[in-house]
C-alpha atoms as a PDB file:
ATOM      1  CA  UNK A   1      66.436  56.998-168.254  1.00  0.00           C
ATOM      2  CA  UNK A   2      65.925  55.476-171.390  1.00  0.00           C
ATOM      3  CA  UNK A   3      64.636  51.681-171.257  1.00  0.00           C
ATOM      4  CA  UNK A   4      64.507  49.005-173.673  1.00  0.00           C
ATOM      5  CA  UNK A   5      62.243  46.020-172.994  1.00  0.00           C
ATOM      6  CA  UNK A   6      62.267  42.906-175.005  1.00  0.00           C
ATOM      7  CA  UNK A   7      59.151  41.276-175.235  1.00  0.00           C
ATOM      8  CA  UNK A   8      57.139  44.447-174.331  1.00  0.00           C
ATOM      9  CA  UNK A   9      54.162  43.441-175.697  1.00  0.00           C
ATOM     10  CA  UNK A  10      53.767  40.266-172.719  1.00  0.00           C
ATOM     11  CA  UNK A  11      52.501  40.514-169.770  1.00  0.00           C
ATOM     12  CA  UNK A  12      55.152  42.077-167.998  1.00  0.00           C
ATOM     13  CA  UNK A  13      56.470  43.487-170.199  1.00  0.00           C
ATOM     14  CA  UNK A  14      52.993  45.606-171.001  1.00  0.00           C
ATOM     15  CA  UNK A  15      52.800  46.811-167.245  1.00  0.00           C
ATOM     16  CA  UNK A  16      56.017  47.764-166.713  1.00  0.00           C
ATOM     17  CA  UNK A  17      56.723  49.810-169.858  1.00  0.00           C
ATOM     18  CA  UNK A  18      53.387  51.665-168.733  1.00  0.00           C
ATOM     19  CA  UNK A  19      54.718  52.373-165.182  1.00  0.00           C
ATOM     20  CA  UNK A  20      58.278  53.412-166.627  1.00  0.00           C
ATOM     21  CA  UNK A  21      56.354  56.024-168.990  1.00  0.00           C
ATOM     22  CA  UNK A  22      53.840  57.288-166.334  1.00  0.00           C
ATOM     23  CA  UNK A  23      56.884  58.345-164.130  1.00  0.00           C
ATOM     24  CA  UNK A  24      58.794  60.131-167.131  1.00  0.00           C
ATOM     25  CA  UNK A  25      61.189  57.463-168.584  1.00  0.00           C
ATOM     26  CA  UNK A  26      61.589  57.288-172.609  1.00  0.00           C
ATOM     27  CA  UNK A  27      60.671  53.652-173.108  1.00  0.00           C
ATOM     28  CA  UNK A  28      61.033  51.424-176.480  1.00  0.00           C
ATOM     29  CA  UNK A  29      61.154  47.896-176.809  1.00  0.00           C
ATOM     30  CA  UNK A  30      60.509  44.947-179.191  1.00  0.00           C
ATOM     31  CA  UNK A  31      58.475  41.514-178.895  1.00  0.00           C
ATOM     32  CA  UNK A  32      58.276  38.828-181.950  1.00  0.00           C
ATOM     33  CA  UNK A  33      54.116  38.344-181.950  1.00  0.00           C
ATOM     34  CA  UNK A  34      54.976  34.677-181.925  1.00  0.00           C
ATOM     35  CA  UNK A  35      52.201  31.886-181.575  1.00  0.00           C
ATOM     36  CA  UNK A  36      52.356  30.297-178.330  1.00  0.00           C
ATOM     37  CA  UNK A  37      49.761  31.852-177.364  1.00  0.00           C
ATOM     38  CA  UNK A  38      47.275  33.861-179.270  1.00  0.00           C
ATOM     39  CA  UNK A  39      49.024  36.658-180.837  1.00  0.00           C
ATOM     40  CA  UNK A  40      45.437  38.685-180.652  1.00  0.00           C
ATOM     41  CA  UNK A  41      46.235  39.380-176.816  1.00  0.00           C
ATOM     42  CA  UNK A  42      49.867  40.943-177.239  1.00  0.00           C
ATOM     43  CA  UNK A  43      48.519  43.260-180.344  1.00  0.00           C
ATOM     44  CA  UNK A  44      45.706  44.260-177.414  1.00  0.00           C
ATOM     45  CA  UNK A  45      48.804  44.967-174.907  1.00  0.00           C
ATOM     46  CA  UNK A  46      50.171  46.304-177.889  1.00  0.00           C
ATOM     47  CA  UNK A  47      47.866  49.179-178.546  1.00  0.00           C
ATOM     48  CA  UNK A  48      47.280  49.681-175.022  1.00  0.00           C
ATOM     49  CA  UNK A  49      51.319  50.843-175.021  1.00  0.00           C
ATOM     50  CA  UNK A  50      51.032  52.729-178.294  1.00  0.00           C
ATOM     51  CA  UNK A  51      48.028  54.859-176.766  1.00  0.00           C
ATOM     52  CA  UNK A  52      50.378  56.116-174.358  1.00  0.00           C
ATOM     53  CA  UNK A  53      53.171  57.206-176.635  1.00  0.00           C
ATOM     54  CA  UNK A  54      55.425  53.783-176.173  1.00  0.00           C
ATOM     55  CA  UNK A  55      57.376  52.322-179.328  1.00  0.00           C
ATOM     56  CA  UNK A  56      56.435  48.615-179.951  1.00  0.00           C
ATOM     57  CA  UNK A  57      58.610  47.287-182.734  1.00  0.00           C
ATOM     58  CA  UNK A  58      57.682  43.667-184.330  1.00  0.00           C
ATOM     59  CA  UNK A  59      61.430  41.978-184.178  1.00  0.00           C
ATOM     60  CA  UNK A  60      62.376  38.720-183.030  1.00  0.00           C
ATOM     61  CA  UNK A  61      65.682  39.312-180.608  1.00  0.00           C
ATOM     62  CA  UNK A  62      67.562  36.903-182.376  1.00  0.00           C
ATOM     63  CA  UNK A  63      67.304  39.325-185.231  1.00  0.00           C
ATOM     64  CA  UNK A  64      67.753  42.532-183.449  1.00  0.00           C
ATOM     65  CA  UNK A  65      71.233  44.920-184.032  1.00  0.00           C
ATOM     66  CA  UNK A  66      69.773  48.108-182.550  1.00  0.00           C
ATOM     67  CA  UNK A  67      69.430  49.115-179.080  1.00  0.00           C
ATOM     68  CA  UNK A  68      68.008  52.415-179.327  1.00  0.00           C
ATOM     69  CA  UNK A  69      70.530  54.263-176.965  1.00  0.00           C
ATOM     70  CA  UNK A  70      69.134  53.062-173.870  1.00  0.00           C
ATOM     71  CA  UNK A  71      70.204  53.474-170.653  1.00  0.00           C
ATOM     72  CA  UNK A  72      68.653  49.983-169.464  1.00  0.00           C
ATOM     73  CA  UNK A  73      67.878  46.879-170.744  1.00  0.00           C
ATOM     74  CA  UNK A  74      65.189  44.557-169.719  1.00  0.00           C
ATOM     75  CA  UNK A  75      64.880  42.050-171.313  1.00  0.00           C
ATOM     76  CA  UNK A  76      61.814  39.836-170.562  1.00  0.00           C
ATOM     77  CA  UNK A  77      61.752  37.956-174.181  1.00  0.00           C
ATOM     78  CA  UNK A  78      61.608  34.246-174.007  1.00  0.00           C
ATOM     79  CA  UNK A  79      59.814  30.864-174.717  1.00  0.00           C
ATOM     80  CA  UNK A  80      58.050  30.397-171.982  1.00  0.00           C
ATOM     81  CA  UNK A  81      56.207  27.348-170.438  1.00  0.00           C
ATOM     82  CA  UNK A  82      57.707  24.717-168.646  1.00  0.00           C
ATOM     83  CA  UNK A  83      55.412  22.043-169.914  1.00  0.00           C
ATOM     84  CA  UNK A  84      56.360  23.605-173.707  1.00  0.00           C
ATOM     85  CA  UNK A  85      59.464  23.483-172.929  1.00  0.00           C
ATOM     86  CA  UNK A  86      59.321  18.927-172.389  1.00  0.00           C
ATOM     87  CA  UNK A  87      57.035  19.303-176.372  1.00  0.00           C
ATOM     88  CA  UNK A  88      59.631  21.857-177.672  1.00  0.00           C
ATOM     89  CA  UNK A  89      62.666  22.188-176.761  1.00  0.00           C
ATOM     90  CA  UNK A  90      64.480  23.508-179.868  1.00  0.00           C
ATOM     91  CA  UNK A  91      61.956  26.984-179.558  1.00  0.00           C
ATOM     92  CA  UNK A  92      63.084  26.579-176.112  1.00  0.00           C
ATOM     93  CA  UNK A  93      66.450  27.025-176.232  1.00  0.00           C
ATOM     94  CA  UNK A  94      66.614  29.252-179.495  1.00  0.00           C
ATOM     95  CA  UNK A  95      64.752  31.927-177.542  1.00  0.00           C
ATOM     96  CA  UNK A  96      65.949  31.830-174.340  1.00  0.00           C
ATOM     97  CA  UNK A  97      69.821  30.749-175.127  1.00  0.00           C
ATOM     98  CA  UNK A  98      70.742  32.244-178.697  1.00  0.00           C
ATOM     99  CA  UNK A  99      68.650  35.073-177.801  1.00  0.00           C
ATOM    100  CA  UNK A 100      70.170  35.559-174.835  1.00  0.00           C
ATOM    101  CA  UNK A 101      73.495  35.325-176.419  1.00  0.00           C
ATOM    102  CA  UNK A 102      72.675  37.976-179.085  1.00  0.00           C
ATOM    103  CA  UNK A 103      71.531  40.486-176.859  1.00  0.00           C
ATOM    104  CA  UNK A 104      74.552  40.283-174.370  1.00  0.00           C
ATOM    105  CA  UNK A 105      76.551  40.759-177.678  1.00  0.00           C
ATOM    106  CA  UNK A 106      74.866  44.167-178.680  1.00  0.00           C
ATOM    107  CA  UNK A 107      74.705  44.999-174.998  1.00  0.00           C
ATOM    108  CA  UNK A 108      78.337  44.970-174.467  1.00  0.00           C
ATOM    109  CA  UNK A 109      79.179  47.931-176.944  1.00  0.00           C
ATOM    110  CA  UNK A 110      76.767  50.176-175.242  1.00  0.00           C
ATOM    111  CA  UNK A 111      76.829  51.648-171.399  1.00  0.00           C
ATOM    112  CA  UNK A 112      73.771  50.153-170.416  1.00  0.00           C
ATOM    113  CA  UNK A 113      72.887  47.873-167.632  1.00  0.00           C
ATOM    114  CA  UNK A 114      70.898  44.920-167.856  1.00  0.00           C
ATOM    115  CA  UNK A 115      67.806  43.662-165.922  1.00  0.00           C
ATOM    116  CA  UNK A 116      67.592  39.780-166.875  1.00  0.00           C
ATOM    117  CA  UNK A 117      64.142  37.925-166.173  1.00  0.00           C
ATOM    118  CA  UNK A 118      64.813  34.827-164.218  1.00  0.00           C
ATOM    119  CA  UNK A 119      62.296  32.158-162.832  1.00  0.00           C
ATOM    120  CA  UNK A 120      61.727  31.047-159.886  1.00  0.00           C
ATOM    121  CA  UNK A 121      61.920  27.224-161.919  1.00  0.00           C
ATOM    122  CA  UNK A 122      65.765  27.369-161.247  1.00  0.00           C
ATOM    123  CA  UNK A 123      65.147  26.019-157.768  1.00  0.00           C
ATOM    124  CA  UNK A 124      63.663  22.507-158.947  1.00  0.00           C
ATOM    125  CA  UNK A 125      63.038  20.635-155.993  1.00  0.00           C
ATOM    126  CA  UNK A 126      64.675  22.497-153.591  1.00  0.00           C
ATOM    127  CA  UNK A 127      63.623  21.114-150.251  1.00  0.00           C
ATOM    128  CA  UNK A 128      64.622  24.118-148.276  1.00  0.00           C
ATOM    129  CA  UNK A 129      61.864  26.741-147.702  1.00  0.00           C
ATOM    130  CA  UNK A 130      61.950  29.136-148.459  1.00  0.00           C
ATOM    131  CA  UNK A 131      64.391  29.770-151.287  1.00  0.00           C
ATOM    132  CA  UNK A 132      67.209  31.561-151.381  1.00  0.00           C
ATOM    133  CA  UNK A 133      69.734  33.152-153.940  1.00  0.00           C
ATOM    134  CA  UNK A 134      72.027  31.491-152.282  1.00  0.00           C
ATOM    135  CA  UNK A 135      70.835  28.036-152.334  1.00  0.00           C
ATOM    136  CA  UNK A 136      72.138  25.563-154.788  1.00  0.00           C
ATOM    137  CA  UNK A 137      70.857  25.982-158.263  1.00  0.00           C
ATOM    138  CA  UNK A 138      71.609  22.779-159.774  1.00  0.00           C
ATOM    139  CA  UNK A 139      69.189  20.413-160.401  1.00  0.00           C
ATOM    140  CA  UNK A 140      66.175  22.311-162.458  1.00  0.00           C
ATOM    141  CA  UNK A 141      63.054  20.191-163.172  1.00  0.00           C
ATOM    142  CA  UNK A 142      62.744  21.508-166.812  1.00  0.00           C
ATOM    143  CA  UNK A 143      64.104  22.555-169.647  1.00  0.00           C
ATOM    144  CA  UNK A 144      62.617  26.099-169.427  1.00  0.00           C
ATOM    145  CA  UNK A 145      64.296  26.233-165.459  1.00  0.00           C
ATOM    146  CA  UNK A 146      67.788  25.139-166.920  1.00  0.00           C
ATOM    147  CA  UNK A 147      67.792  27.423-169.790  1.00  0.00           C
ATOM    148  CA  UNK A 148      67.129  30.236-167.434  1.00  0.00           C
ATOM    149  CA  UNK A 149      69.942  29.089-164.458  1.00  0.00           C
ATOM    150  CA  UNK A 150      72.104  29.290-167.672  1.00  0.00           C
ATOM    151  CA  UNK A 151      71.084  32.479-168.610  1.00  0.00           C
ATOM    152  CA  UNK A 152      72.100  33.793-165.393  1.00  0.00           C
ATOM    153  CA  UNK A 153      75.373  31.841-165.868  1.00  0.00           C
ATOM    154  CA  UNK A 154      76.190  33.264-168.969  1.00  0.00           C
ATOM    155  CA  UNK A 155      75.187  36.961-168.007  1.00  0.00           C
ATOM    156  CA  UNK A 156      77.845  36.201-165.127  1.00  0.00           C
ATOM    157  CA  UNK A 157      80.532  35.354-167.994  1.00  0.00           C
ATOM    158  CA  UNK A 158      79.814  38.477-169.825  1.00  0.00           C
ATOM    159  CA  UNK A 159      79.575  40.971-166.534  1.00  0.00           C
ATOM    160  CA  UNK A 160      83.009  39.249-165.559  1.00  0.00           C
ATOM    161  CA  UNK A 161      84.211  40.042-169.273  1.00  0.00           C
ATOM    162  CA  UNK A 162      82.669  43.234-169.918  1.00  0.00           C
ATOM    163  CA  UNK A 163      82.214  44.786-166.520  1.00  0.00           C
ATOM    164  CA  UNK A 164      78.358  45.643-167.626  1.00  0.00           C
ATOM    165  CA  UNK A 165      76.265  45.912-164.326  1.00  0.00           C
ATOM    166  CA  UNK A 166      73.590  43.172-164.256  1.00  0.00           C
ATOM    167  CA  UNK A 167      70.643  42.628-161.755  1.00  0.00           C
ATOM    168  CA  UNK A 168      68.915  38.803-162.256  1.00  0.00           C
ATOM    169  CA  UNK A 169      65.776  38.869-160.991  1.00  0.00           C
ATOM    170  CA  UNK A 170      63.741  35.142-160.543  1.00  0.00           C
ATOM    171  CA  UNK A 171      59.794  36.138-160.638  1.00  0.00           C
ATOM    172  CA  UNK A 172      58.022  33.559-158.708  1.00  0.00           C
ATOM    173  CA  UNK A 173      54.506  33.394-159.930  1.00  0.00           C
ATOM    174  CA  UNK A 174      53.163  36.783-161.519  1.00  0.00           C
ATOM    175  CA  UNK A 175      49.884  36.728-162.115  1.00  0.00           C
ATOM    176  CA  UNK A 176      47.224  39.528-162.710  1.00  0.00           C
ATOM    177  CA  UNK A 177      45.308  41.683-165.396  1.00  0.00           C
ATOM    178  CA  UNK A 178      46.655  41.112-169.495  1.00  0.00           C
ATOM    179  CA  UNK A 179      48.141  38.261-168.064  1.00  0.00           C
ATOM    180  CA  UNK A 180      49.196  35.247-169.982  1.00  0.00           C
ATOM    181  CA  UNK A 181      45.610  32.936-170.966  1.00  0.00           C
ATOM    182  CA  UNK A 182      48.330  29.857-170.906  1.00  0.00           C
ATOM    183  CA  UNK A 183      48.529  30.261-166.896  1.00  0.00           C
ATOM    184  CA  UNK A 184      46.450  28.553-164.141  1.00  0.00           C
ATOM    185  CA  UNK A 185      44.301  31.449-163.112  1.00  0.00           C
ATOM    186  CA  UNK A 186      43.340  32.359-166.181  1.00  0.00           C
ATOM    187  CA  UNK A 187      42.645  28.779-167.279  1.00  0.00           C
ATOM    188  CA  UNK A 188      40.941  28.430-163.933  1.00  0.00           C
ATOM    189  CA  UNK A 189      38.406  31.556-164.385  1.00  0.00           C
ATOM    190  CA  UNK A 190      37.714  30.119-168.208  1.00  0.00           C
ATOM    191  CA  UNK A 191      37.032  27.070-167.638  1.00  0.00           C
ATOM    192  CA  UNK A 192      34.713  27.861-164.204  1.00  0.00           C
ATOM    193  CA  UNK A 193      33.057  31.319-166.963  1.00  0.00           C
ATOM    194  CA  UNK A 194      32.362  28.129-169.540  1.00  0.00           C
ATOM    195  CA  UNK A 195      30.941  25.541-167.133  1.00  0.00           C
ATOM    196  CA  UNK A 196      34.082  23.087-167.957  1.00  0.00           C
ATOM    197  CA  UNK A 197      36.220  21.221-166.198  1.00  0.00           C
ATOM    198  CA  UNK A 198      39.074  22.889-164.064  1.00  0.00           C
ATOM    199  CA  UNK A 199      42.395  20.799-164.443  1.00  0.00           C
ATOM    200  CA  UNK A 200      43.975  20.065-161.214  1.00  0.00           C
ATOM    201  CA  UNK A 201      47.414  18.417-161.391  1.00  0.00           C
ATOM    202  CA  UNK A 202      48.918  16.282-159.047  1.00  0.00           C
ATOM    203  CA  UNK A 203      45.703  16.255-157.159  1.00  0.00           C
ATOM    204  CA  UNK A 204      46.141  19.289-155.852  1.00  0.00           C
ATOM    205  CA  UNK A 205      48.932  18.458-153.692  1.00  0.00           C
ATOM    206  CA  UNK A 206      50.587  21.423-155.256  1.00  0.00           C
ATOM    207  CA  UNK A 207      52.004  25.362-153.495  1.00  0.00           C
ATOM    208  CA  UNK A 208      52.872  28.232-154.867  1.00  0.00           C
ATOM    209  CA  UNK A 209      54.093  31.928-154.219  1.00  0.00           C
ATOM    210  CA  UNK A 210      52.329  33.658-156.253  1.00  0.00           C
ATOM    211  CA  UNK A 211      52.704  37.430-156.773  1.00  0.00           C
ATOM    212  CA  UNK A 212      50.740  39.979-158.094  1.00  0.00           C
ATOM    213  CA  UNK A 213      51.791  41.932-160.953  1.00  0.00           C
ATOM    214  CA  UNK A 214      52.001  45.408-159.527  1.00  0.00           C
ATOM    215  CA  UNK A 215      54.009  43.771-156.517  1.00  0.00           C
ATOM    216  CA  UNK A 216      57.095  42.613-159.419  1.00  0.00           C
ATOM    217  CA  UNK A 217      56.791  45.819-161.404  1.00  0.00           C
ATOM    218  CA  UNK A 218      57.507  47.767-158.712  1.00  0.00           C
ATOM    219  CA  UNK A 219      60.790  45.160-157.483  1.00  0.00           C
ATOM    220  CA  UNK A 220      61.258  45.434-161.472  1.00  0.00           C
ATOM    221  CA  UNK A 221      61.571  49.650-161.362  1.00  0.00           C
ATOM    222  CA  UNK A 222      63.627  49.313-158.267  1.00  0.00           C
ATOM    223  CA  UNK A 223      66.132  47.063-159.939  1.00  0.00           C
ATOM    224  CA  UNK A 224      66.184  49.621-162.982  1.00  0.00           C
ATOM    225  CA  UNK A 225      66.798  52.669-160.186  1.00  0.00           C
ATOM    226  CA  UNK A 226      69.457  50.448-158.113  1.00  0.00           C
ATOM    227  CA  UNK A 227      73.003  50.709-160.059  1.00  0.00           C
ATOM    228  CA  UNK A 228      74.737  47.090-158.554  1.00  0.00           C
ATOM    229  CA  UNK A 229      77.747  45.486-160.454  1.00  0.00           C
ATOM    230  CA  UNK A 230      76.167  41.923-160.131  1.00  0.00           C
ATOM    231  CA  UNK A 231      73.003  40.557-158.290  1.00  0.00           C
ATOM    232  CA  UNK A 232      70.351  37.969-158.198  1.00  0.00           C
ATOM    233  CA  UNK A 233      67.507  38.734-156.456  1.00  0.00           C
ATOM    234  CA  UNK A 234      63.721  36.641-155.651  1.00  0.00           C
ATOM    235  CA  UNK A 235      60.552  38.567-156.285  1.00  0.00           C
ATOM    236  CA  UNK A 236      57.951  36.899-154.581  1.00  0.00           C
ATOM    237  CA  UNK A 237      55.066  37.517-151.886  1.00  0.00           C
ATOM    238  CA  UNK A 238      56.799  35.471-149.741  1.00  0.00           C
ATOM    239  CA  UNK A 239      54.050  33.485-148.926  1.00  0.00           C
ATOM    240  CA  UNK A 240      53.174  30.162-150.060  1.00  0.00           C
ATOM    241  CA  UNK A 241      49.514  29.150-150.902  1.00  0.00           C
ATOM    242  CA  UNK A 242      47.593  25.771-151.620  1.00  0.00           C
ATOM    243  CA  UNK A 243      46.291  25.169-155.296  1.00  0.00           C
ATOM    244  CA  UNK A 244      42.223  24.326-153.223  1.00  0.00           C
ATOM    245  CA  UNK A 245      43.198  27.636-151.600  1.00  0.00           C
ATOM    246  CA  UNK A 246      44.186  29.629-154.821  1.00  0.00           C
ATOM    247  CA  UNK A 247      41.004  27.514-156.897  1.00  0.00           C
ATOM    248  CA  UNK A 248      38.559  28.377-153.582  1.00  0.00           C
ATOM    249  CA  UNK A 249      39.332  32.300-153.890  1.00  0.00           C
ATOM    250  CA  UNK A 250      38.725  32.186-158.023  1.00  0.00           C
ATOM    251  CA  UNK A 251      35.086  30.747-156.577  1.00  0.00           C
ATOM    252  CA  UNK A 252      34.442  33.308-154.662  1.00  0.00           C
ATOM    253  CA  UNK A 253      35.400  36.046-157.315  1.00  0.00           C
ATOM    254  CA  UNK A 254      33.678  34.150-160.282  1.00  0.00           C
ATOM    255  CA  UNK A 255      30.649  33.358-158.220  1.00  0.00           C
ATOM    256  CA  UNK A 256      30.480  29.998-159.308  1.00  0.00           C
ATOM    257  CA  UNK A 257      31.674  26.198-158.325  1.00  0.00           C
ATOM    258  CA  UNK A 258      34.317  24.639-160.322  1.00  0.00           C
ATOM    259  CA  UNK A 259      34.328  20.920-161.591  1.00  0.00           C
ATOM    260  CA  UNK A 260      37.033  19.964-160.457  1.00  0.00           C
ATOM    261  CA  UNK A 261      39.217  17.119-162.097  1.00  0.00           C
ATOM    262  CA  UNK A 262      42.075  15.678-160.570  1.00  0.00           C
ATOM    263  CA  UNK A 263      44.982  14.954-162.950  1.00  0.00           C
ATOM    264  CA  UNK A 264      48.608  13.513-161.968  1.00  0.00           C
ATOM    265  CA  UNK A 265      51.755  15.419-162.132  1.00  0.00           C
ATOM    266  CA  UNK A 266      53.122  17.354-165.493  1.00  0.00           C
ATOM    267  CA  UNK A 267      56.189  16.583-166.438  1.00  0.00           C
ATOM    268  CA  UNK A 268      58.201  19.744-165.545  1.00  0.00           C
ATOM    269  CA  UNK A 269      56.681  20.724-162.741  1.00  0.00           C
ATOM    270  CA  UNK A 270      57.563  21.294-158.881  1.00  0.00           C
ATOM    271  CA  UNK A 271      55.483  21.137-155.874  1.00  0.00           C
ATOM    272  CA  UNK A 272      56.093  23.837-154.365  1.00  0.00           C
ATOM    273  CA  UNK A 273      57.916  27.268-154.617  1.00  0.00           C
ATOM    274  CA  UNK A 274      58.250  29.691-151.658  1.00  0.00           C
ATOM    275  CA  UNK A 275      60.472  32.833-152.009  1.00  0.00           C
ATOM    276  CA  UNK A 276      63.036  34.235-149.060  1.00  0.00           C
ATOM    277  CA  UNK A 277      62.790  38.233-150.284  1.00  0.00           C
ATOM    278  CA  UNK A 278      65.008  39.589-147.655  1.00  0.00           C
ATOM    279  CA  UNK A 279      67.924  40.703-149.849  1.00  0.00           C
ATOM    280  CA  UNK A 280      65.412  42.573-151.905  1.00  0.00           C
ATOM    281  CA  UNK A 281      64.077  44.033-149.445  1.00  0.00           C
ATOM    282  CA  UNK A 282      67.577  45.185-147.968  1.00  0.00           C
ATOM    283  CA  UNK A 283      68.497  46.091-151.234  1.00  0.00           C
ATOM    284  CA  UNK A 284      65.366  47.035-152.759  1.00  0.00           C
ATOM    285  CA  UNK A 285      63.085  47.966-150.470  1.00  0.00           C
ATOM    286  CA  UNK A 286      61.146  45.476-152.220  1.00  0.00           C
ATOM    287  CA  UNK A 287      57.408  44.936-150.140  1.00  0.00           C
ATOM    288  CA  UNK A 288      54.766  43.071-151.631  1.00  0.00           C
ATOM    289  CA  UNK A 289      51.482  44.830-150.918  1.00  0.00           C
ATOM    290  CA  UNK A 290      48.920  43.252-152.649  1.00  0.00           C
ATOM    291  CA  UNK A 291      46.897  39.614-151.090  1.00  0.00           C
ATOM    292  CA  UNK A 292      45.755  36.850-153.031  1.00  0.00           C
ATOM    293  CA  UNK A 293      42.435  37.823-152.313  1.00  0.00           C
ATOM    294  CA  UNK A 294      42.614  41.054-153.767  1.00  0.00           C
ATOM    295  CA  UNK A 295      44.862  40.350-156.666  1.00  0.00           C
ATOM    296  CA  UNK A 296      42.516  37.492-157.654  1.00  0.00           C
ATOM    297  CA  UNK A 297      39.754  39.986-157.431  1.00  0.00           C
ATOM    298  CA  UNK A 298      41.386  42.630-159.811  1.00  0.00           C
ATOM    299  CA  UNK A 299      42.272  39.836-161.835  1.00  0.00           C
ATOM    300  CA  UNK A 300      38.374  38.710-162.141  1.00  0.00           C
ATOM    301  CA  UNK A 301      36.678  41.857-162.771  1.00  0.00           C
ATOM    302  CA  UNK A 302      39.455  42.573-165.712  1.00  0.00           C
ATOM    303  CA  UNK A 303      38.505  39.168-166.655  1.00  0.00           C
ATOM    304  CA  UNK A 304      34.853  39.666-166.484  1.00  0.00           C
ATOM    305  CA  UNK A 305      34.890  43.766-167.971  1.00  0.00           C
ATOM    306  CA  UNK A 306      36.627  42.933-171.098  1.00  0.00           C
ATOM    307  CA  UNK A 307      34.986  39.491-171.643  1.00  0.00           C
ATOM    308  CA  UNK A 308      35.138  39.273-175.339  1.00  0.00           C
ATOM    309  CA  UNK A 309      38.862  39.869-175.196  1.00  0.00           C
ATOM    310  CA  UNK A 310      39.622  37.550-172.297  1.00  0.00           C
ATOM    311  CA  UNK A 311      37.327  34.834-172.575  1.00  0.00           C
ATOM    312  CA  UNK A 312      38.644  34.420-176.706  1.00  0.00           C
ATOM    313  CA  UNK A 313      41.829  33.056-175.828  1.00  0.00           C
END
């Protein structure tokens, strides 16, 4: 196989290009080195990829007319960030819509399939637990959930127009080493490492399903390997946890108290998100192996080993 990733250089993106090449795939992709975070971290993830033989090229998608051949395309490139999303919604939806839009257009003159990066976000304030792809996806909390229930929506249009085969996959959660210094772990560990504050919104009162990251790169390979004309599948851990849970295990790991301070809602936000995996597991043999407790701890000795890159963002 061949694979193209947009926005290789993120999180994601990083570990699954790696796992791709360490079974034998050829494996290319593109990411923009934009600002919303500190660019310093994807030319890290960046280097990391070129070390083992993987093609980075600085392009922004909406400015992209080459897919390289591939086979695949995942593409993982947007704006993300729900609470950026309420300050910015213009970056928001040039990213994630016209980006969209212009790789579905250079997609359909190729063979390839497409593996589209969902959210788990498109469920708002769905009151049934846990979700389901086939729940209603209708009322998204954010502008960052609705732009990616439309991407889905508009892949639909162009698999019904163009026959390409499409899987949509709606992450719930990742979280792990490289990942993203703009997400509450990460934030967490900081701000415990520098003796400040930990920000705790809507007092806490607040669950989530979160997911390590080797857990979604492997649902992500399987969804590469699976040939399906059309599906939407949840990668979760299926489990749901409690922020003073999730805060209580970063203790442990750090070895240190946090200060906590209690902060009402973000705008955005949901309070809880719980993911039904069956159909991936039907379909995907999808099986989360990896606990809170021991993806925290991977996540705090990466954290603590390369301190002078982590603790700079």
């Amino acid at each position: 196989m061949k694979v193209f990733i947009t926005g290789i250089a993120g999180f994601i993106g990083m570990h699954t290009a790696l796992a791709l090449k360490k079974r034998g795939d050829e494996v290319i992709g593109c990411d923009n080195f934009n600002s919303f975070y500190d660019p310093a971290l994807k030319r890290a993830r960046q280097a990391k990829l070129e070390a083992a033989g993987i093609s980075v090229i600085e392009q922004d998608i909406n400015e992209l007319t080459d897919l390289q051949g591939c086979t695949h395309l995942l593409h993982l490139a947007a704006q993300a960030g729900v609470r950026f999303s309420v300050q910015h919604p213009e970056k928001v939806m040039d990213a994630n819509m016209n980006g969209l839009i212009r790789i579905l257009e250079l997609l359909k003159e190729t063979n390839a399939e497409l593996i589209f990066a969902s959210s788990s976000s498109v469920y708002g304030e769905n009151e049934k637990i846990p979700f389901s792809e086939n729940d209603a996806t209708v009322q998204p909390s954010s502008l960052y959930a609705a732009t990616k229930m439309a991407g889905e929506l508009i892949c639909h249009s162009y698999h019904h127009l163009y026959q390409i085969p499409m899987r949509m996959l709606r992450f719930f959660t990742v979280y792990g080493p490289w990942g993203r210094p703009d997400m509450a772990y990460f934030l967490f560990a900081k701000a415990i490492a520098e003796d400040r504050p930990v920000q705790v919104f809507n007092h806490g009162k607040m669950e989530r399903d979160f997911t390590y990251i080797d857990d979604i790169v492997a649902g992500v390979l399987a969804s590469i390997d699976t040939s399906l004309p059309f599906e939407v599948f949840n990668l979760g851990n299926s489990q749901t946890e409690k922020l003073s849970t999730f805060i209580s295990v970063i203790e442990e790991k750090m070895g240190k108290k946090a200060v906590q301070e209690m902060l009402p809602m973000q705008k955005g936000d949901v309070t809880r998100t719980f993911a039904d995996i069956s159909k991936a597991q039907k379909l995907l043999n999808f099986r989360p192996k990896v606990s809170l407790d021991e993806g925290l701890g991977h996540f705090v000795n990466w954290f603590n080993n390369s301190e002078t890159l982590a603790r700079s963002f």
